[in-house]
C-alpha atoms as a PDB file:
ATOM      1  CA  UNK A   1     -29.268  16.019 -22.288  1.00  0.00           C
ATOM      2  CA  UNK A   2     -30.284  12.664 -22.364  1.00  0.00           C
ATOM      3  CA  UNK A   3     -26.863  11.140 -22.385  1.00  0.00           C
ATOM      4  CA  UNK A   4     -25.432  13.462 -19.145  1.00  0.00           C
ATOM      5  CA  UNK A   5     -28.366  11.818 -17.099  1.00  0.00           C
ATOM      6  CA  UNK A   6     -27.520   8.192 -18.699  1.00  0.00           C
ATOM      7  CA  UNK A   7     -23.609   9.182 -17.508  1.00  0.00           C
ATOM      8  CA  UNK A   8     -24.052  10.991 -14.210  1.00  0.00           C
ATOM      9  CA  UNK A   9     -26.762   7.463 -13.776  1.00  0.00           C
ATOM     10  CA  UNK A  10     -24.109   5.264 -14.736  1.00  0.00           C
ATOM     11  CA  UNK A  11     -21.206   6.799 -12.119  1.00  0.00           C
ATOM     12  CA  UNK A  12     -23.916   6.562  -9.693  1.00  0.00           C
ATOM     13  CA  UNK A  13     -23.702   2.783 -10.080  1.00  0.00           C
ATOM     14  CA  UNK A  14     -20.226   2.611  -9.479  1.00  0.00           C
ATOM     15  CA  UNK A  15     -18.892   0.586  -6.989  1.00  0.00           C
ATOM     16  CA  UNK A  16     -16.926   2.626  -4.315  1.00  0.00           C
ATOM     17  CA  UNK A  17     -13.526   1.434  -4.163  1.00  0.00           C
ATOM     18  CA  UNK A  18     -12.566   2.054  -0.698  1.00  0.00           C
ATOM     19  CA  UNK A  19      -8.479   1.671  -0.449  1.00  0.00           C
ATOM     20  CA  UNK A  20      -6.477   0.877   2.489  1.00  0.00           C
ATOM     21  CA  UNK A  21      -3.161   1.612   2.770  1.00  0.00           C
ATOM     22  CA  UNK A  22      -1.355  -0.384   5.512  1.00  0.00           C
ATOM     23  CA  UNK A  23       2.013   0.795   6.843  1.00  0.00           C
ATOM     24  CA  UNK A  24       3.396   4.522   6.381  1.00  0.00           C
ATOM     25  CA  UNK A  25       6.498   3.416   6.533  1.00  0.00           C
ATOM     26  CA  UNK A  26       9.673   2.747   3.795  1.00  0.00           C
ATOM     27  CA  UNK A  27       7.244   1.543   0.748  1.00  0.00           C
ATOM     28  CA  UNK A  28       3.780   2.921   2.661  1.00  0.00           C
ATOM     29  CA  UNK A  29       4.842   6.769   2.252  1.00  0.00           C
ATOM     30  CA  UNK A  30       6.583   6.055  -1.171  1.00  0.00           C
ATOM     31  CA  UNK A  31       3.346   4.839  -2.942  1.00  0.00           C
ATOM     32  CA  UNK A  32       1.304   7.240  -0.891  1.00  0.00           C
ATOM     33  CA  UNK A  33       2.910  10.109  -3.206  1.00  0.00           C
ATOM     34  CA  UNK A  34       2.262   8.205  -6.236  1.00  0.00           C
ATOM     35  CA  UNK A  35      -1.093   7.759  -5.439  1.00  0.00           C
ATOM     36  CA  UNK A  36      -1.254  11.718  -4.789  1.00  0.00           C
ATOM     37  CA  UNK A  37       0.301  12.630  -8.501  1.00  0.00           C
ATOM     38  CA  UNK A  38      -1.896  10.021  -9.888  1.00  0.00           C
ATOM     39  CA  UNK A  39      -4.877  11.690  -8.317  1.00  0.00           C
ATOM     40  CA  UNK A  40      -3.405  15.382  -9.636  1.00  0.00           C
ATOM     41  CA  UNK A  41      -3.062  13.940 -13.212  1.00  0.00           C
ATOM     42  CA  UNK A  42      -6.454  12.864 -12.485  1.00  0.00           C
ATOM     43  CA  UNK A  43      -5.583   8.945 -13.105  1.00  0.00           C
ATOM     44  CA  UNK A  44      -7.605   8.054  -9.757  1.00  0.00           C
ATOM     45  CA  UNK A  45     -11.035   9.577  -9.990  1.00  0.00           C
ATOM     46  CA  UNK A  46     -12.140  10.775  -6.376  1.00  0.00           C
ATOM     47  CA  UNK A  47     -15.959  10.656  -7.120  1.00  0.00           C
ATOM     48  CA  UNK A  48     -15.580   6.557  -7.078  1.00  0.00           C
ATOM     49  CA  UNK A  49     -12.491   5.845  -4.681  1.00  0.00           C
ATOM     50  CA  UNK A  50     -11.480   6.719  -1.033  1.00  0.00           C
ATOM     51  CA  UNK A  51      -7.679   6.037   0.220  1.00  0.00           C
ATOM     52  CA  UNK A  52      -6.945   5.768   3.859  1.00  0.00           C
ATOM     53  CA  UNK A  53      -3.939   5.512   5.209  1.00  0.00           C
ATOM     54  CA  UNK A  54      -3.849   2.897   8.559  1.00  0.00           C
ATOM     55  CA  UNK A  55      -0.639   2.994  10.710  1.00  0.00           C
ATOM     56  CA  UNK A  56       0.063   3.326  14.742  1.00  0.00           C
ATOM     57  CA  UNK A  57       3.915   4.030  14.728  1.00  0.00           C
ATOM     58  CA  UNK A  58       5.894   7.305  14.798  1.00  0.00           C
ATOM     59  CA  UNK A  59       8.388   9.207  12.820  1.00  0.00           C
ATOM     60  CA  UNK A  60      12.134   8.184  14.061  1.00  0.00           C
ATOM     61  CA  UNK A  61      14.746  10.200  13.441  1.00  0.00           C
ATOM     62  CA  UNK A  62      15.897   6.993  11.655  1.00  0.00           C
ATOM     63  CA  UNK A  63      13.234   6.864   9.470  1.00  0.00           C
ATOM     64  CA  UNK A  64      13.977  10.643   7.896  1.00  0.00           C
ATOM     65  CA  UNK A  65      16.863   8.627   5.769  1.00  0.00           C
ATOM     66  CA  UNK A  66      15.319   6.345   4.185  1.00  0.00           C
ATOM     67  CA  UNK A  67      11.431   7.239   4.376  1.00  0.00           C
ATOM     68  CA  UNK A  68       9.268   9.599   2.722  1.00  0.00           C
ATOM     69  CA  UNK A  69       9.588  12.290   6.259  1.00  0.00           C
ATOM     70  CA  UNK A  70      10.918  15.307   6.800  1.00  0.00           C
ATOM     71  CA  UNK A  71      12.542  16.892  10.321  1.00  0.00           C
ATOM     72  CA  UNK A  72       9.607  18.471  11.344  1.00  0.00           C
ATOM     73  CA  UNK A  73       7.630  15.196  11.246  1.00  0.00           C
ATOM     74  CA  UNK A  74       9.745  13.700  13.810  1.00  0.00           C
ATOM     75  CA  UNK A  75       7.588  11.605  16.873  1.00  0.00           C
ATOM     76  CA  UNK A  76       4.713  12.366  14.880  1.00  0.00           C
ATOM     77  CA  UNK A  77       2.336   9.765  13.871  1.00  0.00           C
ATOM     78  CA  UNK A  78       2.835   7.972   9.901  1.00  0.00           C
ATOM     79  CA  UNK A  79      -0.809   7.860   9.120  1.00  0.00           C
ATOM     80  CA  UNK A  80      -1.410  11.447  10.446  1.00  0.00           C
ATOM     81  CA  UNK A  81       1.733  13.138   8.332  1.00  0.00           C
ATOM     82  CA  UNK A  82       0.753  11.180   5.449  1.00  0.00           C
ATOM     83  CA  UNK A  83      -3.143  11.814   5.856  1.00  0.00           C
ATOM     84  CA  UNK A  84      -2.710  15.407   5.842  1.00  0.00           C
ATOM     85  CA  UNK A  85       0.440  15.926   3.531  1.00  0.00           C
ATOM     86  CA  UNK A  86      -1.541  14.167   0.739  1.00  0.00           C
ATOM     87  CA  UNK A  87      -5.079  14.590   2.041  1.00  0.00           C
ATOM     88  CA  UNK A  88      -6.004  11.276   2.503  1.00  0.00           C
ATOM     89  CA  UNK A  89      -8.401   9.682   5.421  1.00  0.00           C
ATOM     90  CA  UNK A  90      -6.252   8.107   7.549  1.00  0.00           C
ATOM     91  CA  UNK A  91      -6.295   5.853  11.359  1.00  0.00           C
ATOM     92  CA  UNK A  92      -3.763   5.522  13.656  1.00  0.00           C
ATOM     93  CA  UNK A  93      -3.878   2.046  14.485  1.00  0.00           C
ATOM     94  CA  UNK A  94      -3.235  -1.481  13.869  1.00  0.00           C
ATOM     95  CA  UNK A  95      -4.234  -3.744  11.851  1.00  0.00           C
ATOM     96  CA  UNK A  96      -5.061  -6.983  14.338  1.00  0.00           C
ATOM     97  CA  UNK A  97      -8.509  -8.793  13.769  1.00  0.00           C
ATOM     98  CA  UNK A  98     -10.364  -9.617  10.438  1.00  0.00           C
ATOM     99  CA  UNK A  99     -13.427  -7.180  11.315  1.00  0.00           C
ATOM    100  CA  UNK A 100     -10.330  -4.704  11.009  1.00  0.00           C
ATOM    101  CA  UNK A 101     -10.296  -4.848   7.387  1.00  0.00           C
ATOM    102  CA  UNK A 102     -14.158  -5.205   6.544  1.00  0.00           C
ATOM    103  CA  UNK A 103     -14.585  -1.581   5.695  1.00  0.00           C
ATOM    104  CA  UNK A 104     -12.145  -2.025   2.856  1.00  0.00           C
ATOM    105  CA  UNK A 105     -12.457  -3.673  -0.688  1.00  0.00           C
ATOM    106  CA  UNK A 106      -9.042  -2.684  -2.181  1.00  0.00           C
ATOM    107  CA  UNK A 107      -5.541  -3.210  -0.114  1.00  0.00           C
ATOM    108  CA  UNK A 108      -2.151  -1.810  -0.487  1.00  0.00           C
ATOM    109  CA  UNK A 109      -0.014  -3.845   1.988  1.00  0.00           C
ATOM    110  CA  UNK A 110       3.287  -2.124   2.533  1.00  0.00           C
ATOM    111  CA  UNK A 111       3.961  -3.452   6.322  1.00  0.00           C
ATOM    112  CA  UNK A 112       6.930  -5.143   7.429  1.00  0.00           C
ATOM    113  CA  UNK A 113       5.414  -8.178   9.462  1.00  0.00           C
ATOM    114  CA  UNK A 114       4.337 -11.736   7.914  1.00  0.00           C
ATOM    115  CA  UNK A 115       1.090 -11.378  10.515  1.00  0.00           C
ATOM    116  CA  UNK A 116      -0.442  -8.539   9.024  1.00  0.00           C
ATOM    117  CA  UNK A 117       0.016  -9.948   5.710  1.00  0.00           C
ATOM    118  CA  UNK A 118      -1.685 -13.576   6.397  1.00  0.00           C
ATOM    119  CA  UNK A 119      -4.422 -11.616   7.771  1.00  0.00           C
ATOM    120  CA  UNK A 120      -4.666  -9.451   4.727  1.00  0.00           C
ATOM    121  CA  UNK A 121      -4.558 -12.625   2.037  1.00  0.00           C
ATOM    122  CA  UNK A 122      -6.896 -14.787   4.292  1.00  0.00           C
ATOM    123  CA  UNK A 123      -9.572 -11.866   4.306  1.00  0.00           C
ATOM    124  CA  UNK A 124      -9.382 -11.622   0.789  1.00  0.00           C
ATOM    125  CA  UNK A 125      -9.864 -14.853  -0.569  1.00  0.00           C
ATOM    126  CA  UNK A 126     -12.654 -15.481   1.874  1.00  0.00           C
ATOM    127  CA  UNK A 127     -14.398 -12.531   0.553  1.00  0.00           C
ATOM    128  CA  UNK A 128     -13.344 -12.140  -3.150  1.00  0.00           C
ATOM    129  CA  UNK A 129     -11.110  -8.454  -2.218  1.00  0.00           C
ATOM    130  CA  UNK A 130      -8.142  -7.694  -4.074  1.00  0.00           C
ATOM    131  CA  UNK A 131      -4.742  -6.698  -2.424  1.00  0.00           C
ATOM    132  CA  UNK A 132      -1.513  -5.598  -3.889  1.00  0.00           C
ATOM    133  CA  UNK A 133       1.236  -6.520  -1.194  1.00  0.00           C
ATOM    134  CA  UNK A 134       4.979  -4.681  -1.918  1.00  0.00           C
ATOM    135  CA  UNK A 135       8.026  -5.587  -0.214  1.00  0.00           C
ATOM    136  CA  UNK A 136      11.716  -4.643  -0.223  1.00  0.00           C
ATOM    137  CA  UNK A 137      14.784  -5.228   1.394  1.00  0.00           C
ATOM    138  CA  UNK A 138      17.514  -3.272   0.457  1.00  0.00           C
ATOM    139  CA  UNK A 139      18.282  -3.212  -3.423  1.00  0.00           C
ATOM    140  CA  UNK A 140      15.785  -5.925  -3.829  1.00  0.00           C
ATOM    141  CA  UNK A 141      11.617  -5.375  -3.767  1.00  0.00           C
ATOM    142  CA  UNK A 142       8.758  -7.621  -5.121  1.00  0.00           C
ATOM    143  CA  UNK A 143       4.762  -6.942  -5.510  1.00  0.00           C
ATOM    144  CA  UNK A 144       2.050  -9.980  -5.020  1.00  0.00           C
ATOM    145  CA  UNK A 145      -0.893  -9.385  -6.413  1.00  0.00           C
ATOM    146  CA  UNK A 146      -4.228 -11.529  -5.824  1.00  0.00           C
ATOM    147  CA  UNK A 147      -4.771 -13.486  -8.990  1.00  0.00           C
ATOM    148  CA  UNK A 148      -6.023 -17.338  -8.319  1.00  0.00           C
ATOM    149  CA  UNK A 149      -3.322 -18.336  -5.871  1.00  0.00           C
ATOM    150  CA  UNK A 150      -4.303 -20.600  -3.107  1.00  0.00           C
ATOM    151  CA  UNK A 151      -3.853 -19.581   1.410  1.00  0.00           C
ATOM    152  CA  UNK A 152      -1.003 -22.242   1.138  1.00  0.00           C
ATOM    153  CA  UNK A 153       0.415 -20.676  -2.305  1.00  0.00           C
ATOM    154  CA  UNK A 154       0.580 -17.326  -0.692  1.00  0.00           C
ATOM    155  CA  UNK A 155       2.267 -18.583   2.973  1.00  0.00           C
ATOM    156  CA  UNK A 156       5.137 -20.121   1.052  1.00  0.00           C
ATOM    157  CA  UNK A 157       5.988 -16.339   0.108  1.00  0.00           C
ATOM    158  CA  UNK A 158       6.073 -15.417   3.646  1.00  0.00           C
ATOM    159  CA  UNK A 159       8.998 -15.314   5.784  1.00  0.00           C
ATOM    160  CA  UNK A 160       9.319 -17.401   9.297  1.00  0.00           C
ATOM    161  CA  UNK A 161      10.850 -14.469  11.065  1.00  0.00           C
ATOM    162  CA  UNK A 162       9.921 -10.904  13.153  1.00  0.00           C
ATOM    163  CA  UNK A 163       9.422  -7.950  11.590  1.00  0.00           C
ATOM    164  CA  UNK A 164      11.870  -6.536   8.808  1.00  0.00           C
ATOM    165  CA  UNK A 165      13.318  -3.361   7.012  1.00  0.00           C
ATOM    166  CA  UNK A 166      13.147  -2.040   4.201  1.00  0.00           C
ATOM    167  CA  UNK A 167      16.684  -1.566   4.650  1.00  0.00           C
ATOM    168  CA  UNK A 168      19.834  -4.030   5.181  1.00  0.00           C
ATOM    169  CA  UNK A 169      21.242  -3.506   8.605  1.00  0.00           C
ATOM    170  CA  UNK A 170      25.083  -3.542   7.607  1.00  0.00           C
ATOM    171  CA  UNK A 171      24.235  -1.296   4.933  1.00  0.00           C
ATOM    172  CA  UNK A 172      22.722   1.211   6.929  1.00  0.00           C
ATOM    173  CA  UNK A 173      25.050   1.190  10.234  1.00  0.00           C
ATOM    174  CA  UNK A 174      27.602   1.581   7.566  1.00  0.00           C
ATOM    175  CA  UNK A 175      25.642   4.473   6.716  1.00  0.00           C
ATOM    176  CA  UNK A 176      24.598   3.603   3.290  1.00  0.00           C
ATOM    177  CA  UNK A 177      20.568   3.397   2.135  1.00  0.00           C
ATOM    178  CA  UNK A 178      19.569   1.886  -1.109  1.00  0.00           C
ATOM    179  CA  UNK A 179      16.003   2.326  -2.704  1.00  0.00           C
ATOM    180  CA  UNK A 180      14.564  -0.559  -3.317  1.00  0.00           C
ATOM    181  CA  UNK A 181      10.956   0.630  -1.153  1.00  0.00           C
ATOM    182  CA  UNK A 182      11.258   3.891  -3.810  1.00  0.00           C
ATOM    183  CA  UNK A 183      11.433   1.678  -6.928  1.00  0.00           C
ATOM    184  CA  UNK A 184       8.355  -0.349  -5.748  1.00  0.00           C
ATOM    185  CA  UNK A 185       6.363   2.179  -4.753  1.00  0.00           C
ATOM    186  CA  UNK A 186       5.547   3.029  -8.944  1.00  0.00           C
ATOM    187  CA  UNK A 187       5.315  -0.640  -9.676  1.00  0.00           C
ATOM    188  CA  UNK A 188       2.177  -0.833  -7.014  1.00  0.00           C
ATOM    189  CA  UNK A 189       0.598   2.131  -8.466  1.00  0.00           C
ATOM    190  CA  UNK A 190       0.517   0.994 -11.792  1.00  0.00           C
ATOM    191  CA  UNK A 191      -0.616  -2.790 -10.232  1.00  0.00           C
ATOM    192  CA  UNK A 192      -3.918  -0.388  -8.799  1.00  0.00           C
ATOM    193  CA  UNK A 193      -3.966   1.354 -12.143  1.00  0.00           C
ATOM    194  CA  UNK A 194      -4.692  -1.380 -13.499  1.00  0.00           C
ATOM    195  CA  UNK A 195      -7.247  -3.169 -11.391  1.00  0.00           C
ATOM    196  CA  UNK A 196      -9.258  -0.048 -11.320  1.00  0.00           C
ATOM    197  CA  UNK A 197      -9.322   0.072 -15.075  1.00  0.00           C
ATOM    198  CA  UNK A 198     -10.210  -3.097 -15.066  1.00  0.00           C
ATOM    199  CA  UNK A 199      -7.220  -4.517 -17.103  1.00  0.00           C
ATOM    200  CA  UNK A 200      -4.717  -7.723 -15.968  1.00  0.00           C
ATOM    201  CA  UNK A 201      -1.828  -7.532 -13.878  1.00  0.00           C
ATOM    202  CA  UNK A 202       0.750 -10.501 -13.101  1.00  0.00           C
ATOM    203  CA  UNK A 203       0.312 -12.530 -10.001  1.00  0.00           C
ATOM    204  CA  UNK A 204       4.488 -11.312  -8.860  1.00  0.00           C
ATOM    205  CA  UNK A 205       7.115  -8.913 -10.027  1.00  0.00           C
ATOM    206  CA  UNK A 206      10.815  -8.876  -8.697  1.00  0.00           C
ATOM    207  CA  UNK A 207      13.490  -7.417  -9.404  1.00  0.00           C
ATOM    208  CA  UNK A 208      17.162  -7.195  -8.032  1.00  0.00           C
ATOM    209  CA  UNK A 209      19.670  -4.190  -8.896  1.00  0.00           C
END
């Protein structure tokens, strides 16, 4: 009896990871699945960790190709269809000003914009948070994950242009998709498998088929 109140005491005392997941979109709804199964095969233990998913765009009928949707979804919002499908929290906004983050502790940066990024890294190395940042571009993907790397380490990762696909243009008006946002969306989970266990993970994986 004495050792349920010292274990029940001890969950108690853990820290709440709260997770934000930012961007629905190619990689965002991938991992948002994994995290679901992971949470089925009881991997991700609900009594200690909250995942909300933070996006303001729609469903395109684009996006039904290549993106974790289905037809019905279509002009609906990413967070909401996501939020509910998996029952997560979730916001329908954007991510624009530090005090946007602060609720968070834990971030799973799938957007498609340096901006939101920079924003991400800056906030957590100012206040010791972790993030796990996935990109992909076609066949192609690669996770960051905060380690000891410096602001300037990280910007040297980022790219000087606009916002990007997960997709390669040519490829898709030619009317071909490749996967690369579907094979990163596992590699992140494990990367937050880890850090919630506690054990290491690499600083950057990539990989090219």
């Amino acid at each position: 009896m004495q050792e349920m109140s010292i274990y029940r005491k001890n969950i108690r005392k853990q820290k709440m990871n709260e997770i934000a997941l930012i961007g629905a979109g190619g990689i965002g709804s991938e991992l948002a699945e994994q995290l679901y199964k992971l949470i089925c095969k009881k991997q991700i233990n609900l009594s200690n960790t909250k995942i909300t998913v933070i996006d303001d765009d729609v469903v395109e009928i684009k996006n039904k190709l290549y993106q974790n949707f289905r037809k019905e979804d279509i002009t609906k919002h990413k967070a909401r269809v996501i939020g509910v499908r998996y029952n997560f929290d979730y916001k329908i906004e954007r991510i624009n000003e530090d005090k946007d983050l602060d609720p968070y502790n834990i971030f799973l940066v799938c957007v498609d914009n340096s901006q939101t990024r920079l924003l991400v890294y800056t906030h957590c190395l100012e206040k010791n948070k972790f993030f796990i940042d996935g990109r992909a571009e076609g066949k192609s993907y690669a996770v960051f994950v905060k380690k000891n790397q410096t602001l300037e380490d990280l910007k040297k990762t980022l790219g000087k242009g606009g916002p990007t696909s997960c997709q390669l243009k040519q490829r898709l008006d030619d009317g071909m998709i490749d996967l690369g946002n579907v094979m990163i969306a596992p590699k992140m989970a494990q990367c937050l498998l880890n850090h919630l266990r506690g054990e290491s993970n690499i600083s950057m994986y990539s990989a090219t088929m």
